[in-house]
Protein backbone atom coordinates (compact mmCIF):
# COMPACT_ATOMS: atom_id res chain seq x y z
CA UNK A 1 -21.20 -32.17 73.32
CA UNK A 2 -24.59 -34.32 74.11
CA UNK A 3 -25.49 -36.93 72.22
CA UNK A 4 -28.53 -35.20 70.12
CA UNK A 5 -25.70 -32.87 68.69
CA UNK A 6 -23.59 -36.21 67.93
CA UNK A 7 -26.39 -37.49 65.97
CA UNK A 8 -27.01 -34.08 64.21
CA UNK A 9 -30.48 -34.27 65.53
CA UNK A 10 -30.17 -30.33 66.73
CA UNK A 11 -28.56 -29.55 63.20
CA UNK A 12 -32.22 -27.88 61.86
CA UNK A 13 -32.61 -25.55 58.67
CA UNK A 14 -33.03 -22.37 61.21
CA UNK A 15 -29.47 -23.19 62.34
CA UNK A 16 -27.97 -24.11 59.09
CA UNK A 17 -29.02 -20.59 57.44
CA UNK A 18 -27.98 -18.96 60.56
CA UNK A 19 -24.62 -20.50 60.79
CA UNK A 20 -23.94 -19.67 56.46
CA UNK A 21 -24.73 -16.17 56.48
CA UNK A 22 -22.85 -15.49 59.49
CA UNK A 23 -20.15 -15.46 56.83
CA UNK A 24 -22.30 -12.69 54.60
CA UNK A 25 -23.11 -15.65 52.48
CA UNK A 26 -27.11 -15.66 52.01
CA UNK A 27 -29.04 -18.94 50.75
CA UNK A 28 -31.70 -17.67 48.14
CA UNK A 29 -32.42 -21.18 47.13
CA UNK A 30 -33.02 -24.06 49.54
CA UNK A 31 -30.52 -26.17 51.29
CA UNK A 32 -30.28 -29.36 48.81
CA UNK A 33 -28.77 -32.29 51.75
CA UNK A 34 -25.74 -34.10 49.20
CA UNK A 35 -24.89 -37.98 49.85
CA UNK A 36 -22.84 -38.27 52.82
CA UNK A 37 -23.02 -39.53 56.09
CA UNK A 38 -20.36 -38.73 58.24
CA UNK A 39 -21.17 -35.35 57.98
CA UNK A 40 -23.70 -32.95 56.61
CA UNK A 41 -23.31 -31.69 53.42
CA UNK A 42 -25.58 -29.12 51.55
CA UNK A 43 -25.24 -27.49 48.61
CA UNK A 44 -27.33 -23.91 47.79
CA UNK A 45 -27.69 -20.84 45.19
CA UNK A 46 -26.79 -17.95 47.14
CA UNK A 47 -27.96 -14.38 46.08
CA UNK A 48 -24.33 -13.69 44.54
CA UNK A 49 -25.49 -16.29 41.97
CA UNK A 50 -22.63 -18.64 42.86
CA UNK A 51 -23.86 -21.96 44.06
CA UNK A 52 -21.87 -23.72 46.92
CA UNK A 53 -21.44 -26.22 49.30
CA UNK A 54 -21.01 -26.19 53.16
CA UNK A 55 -20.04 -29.26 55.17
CA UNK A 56 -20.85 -29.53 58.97
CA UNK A 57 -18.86 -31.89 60.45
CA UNK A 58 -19.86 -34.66 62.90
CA UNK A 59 -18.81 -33.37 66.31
CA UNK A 60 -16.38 -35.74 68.56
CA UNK A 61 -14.63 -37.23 65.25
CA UNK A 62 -11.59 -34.67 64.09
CA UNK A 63 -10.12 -32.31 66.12
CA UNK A 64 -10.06 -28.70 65.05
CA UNK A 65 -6.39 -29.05 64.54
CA UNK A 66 -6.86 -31.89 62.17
CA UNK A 67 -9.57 -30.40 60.18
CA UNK A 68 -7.55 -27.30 59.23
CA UNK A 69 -4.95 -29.77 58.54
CA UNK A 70 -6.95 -31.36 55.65
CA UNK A 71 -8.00 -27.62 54.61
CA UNK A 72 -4.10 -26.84 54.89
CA UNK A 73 -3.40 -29.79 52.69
CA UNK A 74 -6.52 -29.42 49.66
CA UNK A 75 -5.09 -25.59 49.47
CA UNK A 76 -1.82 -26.35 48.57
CA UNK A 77 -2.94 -28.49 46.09
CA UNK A 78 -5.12 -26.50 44.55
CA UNK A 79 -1.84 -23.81 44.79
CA UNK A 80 -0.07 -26.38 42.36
CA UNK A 81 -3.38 -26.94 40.13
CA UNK A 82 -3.81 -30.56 41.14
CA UNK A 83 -7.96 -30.15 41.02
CA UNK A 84 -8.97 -30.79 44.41
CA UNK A 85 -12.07 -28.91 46.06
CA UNK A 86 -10.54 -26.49 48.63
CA UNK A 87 -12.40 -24.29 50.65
CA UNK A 88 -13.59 -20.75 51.18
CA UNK A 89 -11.42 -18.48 53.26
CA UNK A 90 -13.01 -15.84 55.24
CA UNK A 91 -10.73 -13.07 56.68
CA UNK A 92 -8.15 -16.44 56.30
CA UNK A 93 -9.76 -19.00 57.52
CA UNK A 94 -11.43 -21.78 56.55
CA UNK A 95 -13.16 -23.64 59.63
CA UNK A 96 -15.94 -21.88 61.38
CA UNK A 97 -18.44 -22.96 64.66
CA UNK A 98 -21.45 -22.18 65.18
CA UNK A 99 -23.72 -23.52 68.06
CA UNK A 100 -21.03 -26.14 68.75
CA UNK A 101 -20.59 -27.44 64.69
CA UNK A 102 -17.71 -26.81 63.04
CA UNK A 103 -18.63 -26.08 59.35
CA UNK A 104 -16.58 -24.89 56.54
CA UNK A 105 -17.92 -23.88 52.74
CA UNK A 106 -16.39 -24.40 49.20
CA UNK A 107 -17.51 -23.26 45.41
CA UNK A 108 -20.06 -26.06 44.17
CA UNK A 109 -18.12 -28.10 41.74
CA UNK A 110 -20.01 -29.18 38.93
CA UNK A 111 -19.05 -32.54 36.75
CA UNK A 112 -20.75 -36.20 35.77
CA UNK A 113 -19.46 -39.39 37.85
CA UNK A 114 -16.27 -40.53 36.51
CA UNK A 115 -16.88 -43.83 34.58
CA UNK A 116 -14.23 -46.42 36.00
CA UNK A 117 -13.99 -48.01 32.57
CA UNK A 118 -12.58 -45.44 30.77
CA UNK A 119 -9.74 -45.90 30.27
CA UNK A 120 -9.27 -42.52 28.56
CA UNK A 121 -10.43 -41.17 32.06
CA UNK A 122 -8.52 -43.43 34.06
CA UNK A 123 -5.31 -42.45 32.53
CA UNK A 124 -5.97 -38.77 33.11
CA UNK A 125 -6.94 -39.69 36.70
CA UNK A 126 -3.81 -41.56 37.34
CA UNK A 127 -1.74 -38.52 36.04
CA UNK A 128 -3.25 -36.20 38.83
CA UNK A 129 -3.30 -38.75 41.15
CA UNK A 130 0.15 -38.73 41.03
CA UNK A 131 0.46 -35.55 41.06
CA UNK A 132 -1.56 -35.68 44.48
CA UNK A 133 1.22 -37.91 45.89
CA UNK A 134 4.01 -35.64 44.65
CA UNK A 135 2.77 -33.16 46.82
CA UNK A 136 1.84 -35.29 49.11
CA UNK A 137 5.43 -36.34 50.03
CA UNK A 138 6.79 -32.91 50.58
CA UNK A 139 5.92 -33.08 54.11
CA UNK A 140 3.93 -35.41 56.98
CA UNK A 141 0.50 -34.54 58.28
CA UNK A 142 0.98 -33.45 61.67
CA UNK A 143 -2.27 -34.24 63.38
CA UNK A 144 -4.04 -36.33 60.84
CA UNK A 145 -3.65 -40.01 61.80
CA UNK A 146 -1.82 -42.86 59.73
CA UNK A 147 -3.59 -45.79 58.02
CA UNK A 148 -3.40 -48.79 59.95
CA UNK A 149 -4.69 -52.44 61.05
CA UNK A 150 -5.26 -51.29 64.72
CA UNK A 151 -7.67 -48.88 63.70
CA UNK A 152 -9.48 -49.99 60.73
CA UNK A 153 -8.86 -53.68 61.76
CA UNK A 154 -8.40 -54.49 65.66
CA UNK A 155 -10.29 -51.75 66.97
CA UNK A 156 -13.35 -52.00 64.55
CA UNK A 157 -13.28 -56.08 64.92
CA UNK A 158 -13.77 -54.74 69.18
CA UNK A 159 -16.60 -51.87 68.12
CA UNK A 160 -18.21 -55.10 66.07
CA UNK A 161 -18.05 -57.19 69.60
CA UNK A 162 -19.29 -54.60 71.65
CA UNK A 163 -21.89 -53.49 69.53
CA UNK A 164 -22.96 -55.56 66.27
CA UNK A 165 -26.36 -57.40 66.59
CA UNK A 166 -26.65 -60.55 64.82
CA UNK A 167 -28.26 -63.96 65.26
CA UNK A 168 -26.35 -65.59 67.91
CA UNK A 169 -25.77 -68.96 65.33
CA UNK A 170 -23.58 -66.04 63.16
CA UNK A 171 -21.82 -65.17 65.45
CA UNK A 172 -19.07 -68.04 65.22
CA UNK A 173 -18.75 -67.96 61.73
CA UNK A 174 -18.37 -64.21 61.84
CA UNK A 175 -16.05 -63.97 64.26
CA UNK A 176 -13.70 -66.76 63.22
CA UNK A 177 -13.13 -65.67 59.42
CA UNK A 178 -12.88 -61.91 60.86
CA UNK A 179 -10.38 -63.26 63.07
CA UNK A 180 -8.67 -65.48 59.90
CA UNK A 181 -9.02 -62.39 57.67
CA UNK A 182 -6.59 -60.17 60.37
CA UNK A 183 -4.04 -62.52 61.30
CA UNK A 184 -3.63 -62.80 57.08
CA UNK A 185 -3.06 -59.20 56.78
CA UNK A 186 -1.28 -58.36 59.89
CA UNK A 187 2.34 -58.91 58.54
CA UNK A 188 1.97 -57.09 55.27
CA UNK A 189 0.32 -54.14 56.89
CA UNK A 190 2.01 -54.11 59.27
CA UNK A 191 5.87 -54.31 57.37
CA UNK A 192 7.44 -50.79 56.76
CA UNK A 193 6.38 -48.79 54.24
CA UNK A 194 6.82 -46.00 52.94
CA UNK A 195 4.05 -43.73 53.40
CA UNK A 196 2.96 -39.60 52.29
CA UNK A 197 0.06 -37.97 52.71
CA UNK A 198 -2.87 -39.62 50.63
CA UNK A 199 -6.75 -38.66 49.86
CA UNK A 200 -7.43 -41.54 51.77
CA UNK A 201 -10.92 -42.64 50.45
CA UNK A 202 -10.55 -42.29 46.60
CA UNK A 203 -12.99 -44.10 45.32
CA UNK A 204 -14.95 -43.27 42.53
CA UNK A 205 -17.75 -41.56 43.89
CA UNK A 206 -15.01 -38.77 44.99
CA UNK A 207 -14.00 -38.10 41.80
CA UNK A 208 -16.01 -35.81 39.60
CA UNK A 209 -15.40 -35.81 35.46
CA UNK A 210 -15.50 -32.35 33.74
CA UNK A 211 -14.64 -31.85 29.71
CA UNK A 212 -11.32 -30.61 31.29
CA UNK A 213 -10.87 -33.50 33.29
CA UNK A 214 -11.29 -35.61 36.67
CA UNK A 215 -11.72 -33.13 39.85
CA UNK A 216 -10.79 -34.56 43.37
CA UNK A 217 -13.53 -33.70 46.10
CA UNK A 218 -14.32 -34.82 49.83
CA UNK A 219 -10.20 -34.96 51.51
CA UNK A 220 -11.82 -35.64 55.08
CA UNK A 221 -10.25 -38.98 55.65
CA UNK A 222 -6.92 -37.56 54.65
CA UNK A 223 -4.40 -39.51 56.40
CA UNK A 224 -0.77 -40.98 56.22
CA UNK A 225 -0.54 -44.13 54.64
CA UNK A 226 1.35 -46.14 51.41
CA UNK A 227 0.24 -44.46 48.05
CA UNK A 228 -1.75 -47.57 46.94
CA UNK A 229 -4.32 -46.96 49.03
CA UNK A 230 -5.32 -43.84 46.50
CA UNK A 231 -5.20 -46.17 43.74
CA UNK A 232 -7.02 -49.89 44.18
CA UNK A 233 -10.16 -48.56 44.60
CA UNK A 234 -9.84 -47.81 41.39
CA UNK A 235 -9.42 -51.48 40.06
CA UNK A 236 -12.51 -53.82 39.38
CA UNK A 237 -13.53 -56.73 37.56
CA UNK A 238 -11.40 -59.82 36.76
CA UNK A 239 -7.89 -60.43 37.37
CA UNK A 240 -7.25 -59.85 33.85
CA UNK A 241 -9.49 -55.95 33.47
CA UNK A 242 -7.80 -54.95 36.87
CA UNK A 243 -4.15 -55.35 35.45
CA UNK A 244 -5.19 -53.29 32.71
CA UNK A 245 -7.10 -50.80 34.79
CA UNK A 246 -3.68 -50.85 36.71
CA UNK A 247 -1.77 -50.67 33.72
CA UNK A 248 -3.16 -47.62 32.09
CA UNK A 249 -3.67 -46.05 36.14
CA UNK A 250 -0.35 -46.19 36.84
CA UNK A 251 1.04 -45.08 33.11
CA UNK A 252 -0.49 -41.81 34.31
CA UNK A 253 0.39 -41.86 37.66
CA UNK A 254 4.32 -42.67 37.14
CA UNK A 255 4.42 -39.23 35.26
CA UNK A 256 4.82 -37.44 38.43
CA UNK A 257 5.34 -40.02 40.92
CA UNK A 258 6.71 -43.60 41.53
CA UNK A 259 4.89 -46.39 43.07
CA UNK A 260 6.89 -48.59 45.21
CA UNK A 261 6.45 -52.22 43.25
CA UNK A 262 6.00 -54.03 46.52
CA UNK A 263 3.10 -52.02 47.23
CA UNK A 264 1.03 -53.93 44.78
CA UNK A 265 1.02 -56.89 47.31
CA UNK A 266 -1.15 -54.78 49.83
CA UNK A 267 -3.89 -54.03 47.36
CA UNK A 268 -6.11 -56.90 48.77
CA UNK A 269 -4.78 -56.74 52.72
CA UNK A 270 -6.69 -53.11 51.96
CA UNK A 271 -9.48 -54.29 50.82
CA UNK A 272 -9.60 -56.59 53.49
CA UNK A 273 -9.35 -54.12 56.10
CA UNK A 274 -11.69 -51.46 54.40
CA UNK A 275 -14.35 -53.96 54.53
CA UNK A 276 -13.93 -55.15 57.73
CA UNK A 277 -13.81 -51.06 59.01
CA UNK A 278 -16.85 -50.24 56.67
CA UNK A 279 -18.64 -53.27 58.80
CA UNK A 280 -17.35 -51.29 62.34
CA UNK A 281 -18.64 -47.75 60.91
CA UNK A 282 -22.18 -48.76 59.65
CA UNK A 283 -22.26 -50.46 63.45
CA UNK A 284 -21.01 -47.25 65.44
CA UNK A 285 -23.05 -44.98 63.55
CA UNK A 286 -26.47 -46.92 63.81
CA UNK A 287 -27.64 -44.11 66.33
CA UNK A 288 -27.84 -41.69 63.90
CA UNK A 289 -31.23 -41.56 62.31
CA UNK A 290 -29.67 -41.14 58.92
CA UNK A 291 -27.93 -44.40 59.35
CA UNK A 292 -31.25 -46.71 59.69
CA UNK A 293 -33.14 -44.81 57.17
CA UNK A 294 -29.92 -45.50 54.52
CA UNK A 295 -28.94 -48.67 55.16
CA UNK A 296 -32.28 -50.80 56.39
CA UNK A 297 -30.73 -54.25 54.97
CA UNK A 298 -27.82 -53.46 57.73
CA UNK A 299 -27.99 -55.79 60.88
CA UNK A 300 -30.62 -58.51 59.18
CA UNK A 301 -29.43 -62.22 59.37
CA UNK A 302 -29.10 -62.21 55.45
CA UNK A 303 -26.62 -58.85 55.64
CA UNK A 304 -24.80 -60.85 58.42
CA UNK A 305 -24.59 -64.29 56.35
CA UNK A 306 -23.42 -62.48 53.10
CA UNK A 307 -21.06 -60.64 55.17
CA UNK A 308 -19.19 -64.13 56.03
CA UNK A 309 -19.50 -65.05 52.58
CA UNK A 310 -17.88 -62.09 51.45
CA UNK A 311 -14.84 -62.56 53.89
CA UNK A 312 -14.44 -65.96 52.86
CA UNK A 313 -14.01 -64.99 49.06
CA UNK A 314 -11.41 -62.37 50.39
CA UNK A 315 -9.80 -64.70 52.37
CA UNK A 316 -9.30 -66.66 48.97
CA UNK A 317 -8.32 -63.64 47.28
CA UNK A 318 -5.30 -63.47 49.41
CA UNK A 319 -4.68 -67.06 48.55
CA UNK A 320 -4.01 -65.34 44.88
CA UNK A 321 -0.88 -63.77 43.44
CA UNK A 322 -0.74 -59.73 43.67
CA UNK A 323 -1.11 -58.13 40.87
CA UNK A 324 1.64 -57.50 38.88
CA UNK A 325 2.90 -55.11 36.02
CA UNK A 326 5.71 -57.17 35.40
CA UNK A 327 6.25 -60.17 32.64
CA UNK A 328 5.40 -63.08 33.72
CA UNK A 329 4.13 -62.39 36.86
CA UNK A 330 1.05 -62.10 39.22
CA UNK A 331 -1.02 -63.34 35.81
């Protein structure tokens, strides 16, 4: 695959229509480009008068085993009416490649952006949540990788080396509370857990509100991993909101499933490790035109200095007590 394809810079409007309606699905409208990223994602009125959504995905980052795998996975949710986007099937499938993308198209879902506090909403979010993980634990993703601190932590602290440009009187600062910030989180990330297939990145721009209801969209960073990691993006604001948010998250969630108690004590080791993988994926994807033209503050001395600042308040924040549901504790 060259590199213009990594970057999506072959990935034009002639190629996109071509690719769609080689699955008798014909654009009447244009191709609207959605917010995302790490792929391509489009949505269109077609001349069925359905409107939908394709996603190409970036070449070089899932396998085609591991794609179908998430499509495998949003299906049988959707097959127990836990409301997760799943896509199209075409003579049975699901994935489909054209001029060496892999693409794949679902039903547009419509909705407003869930409102984190709700509480209303986040109770009914909870409830399908754990609904999620009850399916979830029926069985283990086969190709689809497990959530952990060599990936999202050791490996993106060596893509960050390698690659990250910032003013060399940063780069001690940087590297030294990076460093701190691992060697905290190692042992509880590293401890045995148990773990079931998860959504992976549910954070509340992946969840869409309808009068029916939250709807789950966007599974590709499905992955292995402890349940909490579907649920602490959901917490923010003071120590005292989050244990409510938490309180009325998990009244809906322990409906249909159980969180493990001593899973509350990895809420900010996650956080810790999301932000230090979120700095390793704006870095490794900064050859991508889209990625410059999104994030222009990325790479400037002041994102670099905040970006210490921001790990030191972490590191302090796993100075704290996890939060906890019961009396007396973790207040």
């Amino acid at each position: 695959m060259s590199h213009a394809q990594f970057d999506f810079q072959s990935l034009g409007p002639d190629l996109l229509l071509d690719a769609i309606e080689t699955l008798g699905i014909y654009p009447e409208s244009g191709l609207l480009a959605l917010n995302s990223y790490e792929n391509r994602v489009y949505q269109f009125r077609a001349d069925d008068g359905h409107r939908y959504v394709t996603k190409f995905y970036r070449p070089q980052r899932w396998s085609e085993a591991q794609i179908k795998e998430e499509h495998q996975f949003a299906q049988e949710l959707a097959d127990e009416e836990v409301p997760v986007a799943a896509p199209l099937q075409f003579d049975g499938e699901t994935l489909f490649s054209h001029q060496g993308y892999q693409f794949a198209l679902w039903r547009s879902v419509g909705g407003r952006q869930f409102e984190v506090d709700n509480l209303d909403q986040l109770e009914q979010v909870g409830r399908f949540l754990g609904r999620l993980h009850q399916q979830g634990q029926k069985q283990a993703f086969q190709h689809r990788p497990t959530l952990s601190i060599q990936e999202f932590g050791y490996e993106a602290k060596t893509i960050l080396q390698q690659q990250a440009q910032m003013g060399s009187y940063l780069e001690t600062a940087f590297y030294t509370v990076l460093e701190q910030l691992l060697q905290r989180i190692a042992a509880p990330l590293n401890h045995s857990q148990s773990i079931l297939r998860l959504h992976g990145d549910m954070h509340p721009g992946n969840i869409l509100y309808m009068d029916d209801g939250p709807s789950f969209v966007d599974l590709d960073d499905a992955r292995m991993g402890p349940a909490v990691q579907d649920l602490w993006m959901m917490l923010n604001g003071d120590r005292q909101q989050r244990l409510l948010q938490l309180d009325i998250l998990l009244e809906g969630y322990e409906t249909f499933a159980s969180l493990p108690t001593s899973q509350l004590a990895l809420i900010e080791p996650l956080r810790a490790l999301r932000m230090i993988n979120y700095l390793a994926w704006l870095t490794k994807r900064w050859q991508d035109p889209a990625f410059p033209r999104n994030f222009p503050w990325y790479g400037t001395d002041k994102f670099w200095e905040e970006q210490v600042l921001a790990m030191k308040e972490q590191l302090a924040a796993l100075d704290e007590a996890p939060l906890s549901l019961a009396p007396g504790q973790g207040y």
